[in-house]
PDB file of N, CA and C in Angstrom:
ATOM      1  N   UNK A   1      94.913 108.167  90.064  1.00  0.00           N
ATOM      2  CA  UNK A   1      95.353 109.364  89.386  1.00  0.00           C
ATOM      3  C   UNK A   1      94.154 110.038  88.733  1.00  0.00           C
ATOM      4  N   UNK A   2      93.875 111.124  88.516  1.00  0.00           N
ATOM      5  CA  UNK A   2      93.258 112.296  88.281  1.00  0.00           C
ATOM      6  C   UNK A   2      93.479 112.920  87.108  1.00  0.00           C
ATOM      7  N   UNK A   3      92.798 112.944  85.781  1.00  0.00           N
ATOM      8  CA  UNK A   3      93.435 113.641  84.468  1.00  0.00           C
ATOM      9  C   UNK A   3      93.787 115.275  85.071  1.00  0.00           C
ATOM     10  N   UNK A   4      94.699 115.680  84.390  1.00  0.00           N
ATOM     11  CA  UNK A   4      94.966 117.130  84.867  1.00  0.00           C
ATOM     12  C   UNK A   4      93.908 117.888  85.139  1.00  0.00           C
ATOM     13  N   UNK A   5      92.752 117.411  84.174  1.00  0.00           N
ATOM     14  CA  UNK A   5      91.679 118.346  83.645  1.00  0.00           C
ATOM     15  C   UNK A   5      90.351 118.645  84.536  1.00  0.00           C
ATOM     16  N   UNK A   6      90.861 117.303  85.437  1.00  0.00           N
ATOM     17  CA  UNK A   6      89.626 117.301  86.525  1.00  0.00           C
ATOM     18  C   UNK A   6      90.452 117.522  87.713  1.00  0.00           C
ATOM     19  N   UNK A   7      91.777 117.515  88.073  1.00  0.00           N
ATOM     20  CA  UNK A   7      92.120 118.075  89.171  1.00  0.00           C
ATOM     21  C   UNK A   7      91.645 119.248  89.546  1.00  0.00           C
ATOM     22  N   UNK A   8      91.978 119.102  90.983  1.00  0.00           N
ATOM     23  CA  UNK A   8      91.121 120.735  91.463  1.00  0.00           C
ATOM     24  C   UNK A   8      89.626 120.666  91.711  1.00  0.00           C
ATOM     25  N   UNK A   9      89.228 119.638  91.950  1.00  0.00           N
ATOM     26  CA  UNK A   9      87.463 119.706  92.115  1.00  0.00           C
ATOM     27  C   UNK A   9      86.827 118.331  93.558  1.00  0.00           C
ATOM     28  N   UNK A  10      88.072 118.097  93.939  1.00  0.00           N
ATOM     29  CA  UNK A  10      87.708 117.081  94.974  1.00  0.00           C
ATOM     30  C   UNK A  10      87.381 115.653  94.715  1.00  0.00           C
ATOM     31  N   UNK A  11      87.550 115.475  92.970  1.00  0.00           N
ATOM     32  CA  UNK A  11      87.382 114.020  92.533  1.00  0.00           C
ATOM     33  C   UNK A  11      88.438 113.129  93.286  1.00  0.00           C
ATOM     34  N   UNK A  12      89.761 113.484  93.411  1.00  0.00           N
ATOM     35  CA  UNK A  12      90.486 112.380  93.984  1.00  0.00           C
ATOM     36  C   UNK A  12      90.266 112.375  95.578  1.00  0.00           C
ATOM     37  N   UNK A  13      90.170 113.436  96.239  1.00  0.00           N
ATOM     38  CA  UNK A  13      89.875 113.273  97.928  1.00  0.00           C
ATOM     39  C   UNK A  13      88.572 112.419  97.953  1.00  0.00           C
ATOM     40  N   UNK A  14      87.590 112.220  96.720  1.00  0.00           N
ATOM     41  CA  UNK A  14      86.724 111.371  97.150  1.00  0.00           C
ATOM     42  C   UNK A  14      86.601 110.069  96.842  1.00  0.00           C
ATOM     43  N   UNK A  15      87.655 109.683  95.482  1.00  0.00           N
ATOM     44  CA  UNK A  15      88.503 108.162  95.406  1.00  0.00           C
ATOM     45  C   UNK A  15      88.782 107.796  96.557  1.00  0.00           C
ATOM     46  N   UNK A  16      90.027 108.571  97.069  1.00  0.00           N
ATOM     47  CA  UNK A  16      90.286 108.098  98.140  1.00  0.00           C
ATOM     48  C   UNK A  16      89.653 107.556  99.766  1.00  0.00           C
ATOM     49  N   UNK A  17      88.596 108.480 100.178  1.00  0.00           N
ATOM     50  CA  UNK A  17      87.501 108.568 101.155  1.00  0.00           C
ATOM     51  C   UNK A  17      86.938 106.747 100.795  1.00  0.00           C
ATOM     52  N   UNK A  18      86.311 106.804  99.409  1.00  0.00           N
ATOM     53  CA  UNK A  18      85.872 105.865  99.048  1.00  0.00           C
ATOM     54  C   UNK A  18      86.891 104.526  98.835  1.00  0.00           C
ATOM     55  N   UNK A  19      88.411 104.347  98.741  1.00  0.00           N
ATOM     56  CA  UNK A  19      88.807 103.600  98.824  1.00  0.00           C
ATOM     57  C   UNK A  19      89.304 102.762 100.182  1.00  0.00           C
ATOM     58  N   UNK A  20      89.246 104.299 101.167  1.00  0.00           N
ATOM     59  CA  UNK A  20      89.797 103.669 102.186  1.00  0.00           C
ATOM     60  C   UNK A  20      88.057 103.270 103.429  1.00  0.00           C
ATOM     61  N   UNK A  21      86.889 103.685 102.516  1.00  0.00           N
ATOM     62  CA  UNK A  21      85.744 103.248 103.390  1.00  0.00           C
ATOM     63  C   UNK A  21      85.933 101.647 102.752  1.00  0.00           C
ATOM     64  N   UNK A  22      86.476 100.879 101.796  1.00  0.00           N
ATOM     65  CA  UNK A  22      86.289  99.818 100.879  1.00  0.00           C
ATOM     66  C   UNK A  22      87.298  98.650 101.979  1.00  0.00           C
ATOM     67  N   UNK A  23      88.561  99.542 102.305  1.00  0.00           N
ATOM     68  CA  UNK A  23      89.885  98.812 102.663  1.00  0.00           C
ATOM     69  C   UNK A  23      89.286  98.413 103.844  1.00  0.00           C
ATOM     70  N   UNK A  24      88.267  99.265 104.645  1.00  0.00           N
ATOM     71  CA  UNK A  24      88.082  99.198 106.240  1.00  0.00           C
ATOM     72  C   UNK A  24      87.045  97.953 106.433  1.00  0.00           C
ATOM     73  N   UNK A  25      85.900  97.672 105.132  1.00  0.00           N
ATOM     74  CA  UNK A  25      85.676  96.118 104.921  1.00  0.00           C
ATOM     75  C   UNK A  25      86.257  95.440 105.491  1.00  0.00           C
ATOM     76  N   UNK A  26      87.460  95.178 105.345  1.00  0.00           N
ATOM     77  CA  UNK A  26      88.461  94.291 104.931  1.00  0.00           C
ATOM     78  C   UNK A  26      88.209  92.726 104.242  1.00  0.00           C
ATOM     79  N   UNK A  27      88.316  92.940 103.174  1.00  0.00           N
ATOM     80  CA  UNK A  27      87.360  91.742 102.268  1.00  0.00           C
ATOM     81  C   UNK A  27      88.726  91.392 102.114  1.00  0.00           C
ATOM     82  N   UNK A  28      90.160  91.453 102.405  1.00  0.00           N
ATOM     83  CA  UNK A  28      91.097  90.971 102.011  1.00  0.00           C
ATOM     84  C   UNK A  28      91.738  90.203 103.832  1.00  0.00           C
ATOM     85  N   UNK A  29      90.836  90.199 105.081  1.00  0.00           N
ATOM     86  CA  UNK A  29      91.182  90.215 106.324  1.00  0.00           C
ATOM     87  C   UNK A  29      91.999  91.214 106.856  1.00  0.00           C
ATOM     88  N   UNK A  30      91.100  91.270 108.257  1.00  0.00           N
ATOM     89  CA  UNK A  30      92.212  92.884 108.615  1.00  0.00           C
ATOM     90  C   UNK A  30      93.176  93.111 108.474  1.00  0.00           C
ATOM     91  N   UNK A  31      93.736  94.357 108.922  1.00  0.00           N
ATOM     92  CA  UNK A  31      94.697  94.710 108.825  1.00  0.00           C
ATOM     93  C   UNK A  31      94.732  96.052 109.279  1.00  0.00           C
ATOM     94  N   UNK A  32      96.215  96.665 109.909  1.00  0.00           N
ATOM     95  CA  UNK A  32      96.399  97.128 111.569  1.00  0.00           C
ATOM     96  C   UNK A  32      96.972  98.556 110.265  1.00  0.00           C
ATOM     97  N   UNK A  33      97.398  98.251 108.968  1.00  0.00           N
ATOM     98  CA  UNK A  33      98.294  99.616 108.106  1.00  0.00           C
ATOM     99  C   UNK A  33      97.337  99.422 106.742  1.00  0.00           C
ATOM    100  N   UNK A  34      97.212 100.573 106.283  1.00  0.00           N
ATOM    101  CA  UNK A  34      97.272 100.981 104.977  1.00  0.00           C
ATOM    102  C   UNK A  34      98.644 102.141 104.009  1.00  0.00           C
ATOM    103  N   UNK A  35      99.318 100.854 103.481  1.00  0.00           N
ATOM    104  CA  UNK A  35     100.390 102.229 103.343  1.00  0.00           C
ATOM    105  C   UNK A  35     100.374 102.445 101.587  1.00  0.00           C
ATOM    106  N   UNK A  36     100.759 103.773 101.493  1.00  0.00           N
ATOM    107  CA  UNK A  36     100.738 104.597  99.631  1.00  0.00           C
ATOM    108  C   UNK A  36     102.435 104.838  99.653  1.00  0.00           C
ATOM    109  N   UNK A  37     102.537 105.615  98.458  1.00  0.00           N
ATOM    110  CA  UNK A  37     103.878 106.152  98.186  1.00  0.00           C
ATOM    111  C   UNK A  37     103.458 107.373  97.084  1.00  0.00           C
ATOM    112  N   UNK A  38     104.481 108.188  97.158  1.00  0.00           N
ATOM    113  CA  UNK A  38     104.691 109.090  96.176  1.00  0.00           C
ATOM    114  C   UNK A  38     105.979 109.910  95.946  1.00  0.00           C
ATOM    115  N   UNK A  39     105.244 110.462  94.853  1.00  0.00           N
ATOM    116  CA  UNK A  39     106.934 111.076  94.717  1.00  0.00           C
ATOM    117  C   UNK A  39     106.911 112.420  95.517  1.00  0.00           C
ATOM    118  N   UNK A  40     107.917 112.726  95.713  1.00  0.00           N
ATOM    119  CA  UNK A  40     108.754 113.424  96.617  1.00  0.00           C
ATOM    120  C   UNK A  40     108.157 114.960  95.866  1.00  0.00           C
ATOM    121  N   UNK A  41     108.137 115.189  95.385  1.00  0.00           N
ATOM    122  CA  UNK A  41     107.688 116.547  94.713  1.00  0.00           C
ATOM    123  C   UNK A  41     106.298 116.789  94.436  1.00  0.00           C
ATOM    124  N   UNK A  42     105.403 115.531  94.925  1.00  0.00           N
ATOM    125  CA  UNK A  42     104.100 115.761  94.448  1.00  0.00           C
ATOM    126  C   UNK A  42     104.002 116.543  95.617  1.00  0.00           C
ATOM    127  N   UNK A  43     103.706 117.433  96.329  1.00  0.00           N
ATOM    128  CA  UNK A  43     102.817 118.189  97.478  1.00  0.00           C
ATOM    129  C   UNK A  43     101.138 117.961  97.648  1.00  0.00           C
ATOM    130  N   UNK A  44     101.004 118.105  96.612  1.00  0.00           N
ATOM    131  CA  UNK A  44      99.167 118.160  96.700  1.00  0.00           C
ATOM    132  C   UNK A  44      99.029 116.620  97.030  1.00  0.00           C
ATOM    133  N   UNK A  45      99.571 115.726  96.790  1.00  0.00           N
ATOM    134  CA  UNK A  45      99.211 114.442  97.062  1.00  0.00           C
ATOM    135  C   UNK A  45     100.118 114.003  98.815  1.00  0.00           C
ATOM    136  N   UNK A  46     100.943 114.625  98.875  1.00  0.00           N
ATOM    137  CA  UNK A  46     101.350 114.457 100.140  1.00  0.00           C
ATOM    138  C   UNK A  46     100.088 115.575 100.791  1.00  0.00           C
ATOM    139  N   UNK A  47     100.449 116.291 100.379  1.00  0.00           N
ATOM    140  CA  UNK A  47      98.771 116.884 101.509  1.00  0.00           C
ATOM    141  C   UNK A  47      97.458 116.352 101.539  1.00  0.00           C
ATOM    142  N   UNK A  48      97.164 115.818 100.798  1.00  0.00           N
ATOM    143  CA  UNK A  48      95.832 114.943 100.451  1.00  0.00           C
ATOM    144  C   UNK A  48      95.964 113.722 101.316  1.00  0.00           C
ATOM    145  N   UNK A  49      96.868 112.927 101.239  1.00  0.00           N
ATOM    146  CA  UNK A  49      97.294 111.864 102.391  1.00  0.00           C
ATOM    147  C   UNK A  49      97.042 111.888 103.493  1.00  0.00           C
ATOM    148  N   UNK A  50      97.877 113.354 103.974  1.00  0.00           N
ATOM    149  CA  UNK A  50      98.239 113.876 104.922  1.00  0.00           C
ATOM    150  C   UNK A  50      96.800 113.859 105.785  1.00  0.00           C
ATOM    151  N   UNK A  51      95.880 114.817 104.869  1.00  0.00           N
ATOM    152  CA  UNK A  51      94.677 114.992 105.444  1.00  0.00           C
ATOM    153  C   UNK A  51      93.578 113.728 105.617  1.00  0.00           C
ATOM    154  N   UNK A  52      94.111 112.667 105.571  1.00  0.00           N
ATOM    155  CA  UNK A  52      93.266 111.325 106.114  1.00  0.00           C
ATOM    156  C   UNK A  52      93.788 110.956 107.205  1.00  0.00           C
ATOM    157  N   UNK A  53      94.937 111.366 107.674  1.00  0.00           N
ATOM    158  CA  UNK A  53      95.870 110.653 108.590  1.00  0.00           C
ATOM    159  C   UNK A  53      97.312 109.851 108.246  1.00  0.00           C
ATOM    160  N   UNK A  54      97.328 109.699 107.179  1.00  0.00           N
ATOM    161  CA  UNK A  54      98.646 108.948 106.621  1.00  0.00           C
ATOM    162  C   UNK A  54     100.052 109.572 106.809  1.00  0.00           C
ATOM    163  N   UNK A  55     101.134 109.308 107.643  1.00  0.00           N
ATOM    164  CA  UNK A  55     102.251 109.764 108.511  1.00  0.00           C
ATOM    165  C   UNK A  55     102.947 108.792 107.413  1.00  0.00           C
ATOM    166  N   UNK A  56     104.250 110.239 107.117  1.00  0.00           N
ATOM    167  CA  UNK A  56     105.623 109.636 106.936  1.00  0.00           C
ATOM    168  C   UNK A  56     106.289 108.667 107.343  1.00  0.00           C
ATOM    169  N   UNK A  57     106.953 108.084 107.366  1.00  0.00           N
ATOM    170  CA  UNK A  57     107.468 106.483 107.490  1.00  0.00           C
ATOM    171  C   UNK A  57     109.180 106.944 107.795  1.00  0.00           C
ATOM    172  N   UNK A  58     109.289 107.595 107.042  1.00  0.00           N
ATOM    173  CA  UNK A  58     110.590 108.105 106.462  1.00  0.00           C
ATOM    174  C   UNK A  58     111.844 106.785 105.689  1.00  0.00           C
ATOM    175  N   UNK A  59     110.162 106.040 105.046  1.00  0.00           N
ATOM    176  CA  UNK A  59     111.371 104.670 103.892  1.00  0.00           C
ATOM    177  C   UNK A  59     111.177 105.590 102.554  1.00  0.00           C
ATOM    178  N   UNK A  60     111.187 104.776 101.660  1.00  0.00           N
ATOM    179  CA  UNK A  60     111.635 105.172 100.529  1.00  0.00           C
ATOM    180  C   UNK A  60     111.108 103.728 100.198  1.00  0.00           C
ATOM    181  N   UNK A  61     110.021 103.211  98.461  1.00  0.00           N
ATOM    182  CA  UNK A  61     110.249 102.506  97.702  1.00  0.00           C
ATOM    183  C   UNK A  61     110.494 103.489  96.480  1.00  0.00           C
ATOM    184  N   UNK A  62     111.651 102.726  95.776  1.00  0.00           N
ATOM    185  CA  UNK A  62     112.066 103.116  94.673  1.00  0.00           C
ATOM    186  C   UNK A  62     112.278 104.905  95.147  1.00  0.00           C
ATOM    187  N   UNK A  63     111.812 105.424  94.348  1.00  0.00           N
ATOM    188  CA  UNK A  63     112.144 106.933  94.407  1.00  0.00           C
ATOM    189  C   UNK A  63     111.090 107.334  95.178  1.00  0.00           C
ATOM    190  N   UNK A  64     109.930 106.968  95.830  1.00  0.00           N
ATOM    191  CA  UNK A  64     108.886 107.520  96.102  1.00  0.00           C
ATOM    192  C   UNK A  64     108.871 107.500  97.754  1.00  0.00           C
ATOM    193  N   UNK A  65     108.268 108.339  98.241  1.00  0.00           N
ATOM    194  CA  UNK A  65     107.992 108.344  99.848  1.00  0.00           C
ATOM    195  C   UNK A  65     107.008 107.678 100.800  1.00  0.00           C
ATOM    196  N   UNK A  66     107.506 106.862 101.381  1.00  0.00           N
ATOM    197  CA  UNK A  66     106.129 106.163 101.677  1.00  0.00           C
ATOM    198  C   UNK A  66     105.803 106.732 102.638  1.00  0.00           C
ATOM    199  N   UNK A  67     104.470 106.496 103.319  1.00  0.00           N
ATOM    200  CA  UNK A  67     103.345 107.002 104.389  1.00  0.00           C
ATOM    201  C   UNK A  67     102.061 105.736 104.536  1.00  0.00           C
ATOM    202  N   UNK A  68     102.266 106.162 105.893  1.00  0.00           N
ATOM    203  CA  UNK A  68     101.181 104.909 106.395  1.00  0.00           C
ATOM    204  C   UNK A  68      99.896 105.742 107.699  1.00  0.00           C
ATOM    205  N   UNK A  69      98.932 104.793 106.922  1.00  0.00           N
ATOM    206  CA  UNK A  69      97.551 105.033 107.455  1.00  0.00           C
ATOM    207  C   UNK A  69      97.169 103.902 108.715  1.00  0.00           C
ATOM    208  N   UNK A  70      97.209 104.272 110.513  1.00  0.00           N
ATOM    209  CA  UNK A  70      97.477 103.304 110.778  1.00  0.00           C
ATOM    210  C   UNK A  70      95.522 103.058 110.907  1.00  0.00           C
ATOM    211  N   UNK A  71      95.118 102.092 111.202  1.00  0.00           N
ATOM    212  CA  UNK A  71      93.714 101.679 111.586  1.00  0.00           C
ATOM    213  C   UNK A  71      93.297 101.298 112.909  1.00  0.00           C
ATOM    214  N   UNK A  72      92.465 101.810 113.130  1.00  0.00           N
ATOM    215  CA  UNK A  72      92.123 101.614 114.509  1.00  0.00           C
ATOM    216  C   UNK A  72      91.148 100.913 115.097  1.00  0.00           C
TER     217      UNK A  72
END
């Protein structure tokens, strides 16, 4: 998450870049998914997803939408 105050400047698209160059390590052993969730009303974060590759699922945890990043 992103304080309001710094949204809007590409700090979280580059968390993310950087988390998923970390996941592709795999210091935890591979693995074929990377999956997130959110809530249903965030947009900017479903588009931010979106734009790595991460596809709707169409589950649901709790209230939130999940999406999965598959690896190749």
């Amino acid at each position: 998450m992103i304080d309001k105050r710094y949204q809007g400047k590409g700090y979280g698209k580059e968390a993310l870049r950087l988390a998923l160059d970390f996941i592709k390590t795999w210091p935890c052993g591979k693995a074929d998914l990377c999956w997130i969730s959110y809530e249903r009303d965030n947009i900017i974060a479903k588009n931010l997803y979106a734009s790595f590759g991460f596809k709707e699922t169409g589950e649901m945890c709790d209230d939130e939408i999940v999406a999965v990043l598959k690896f190749e």
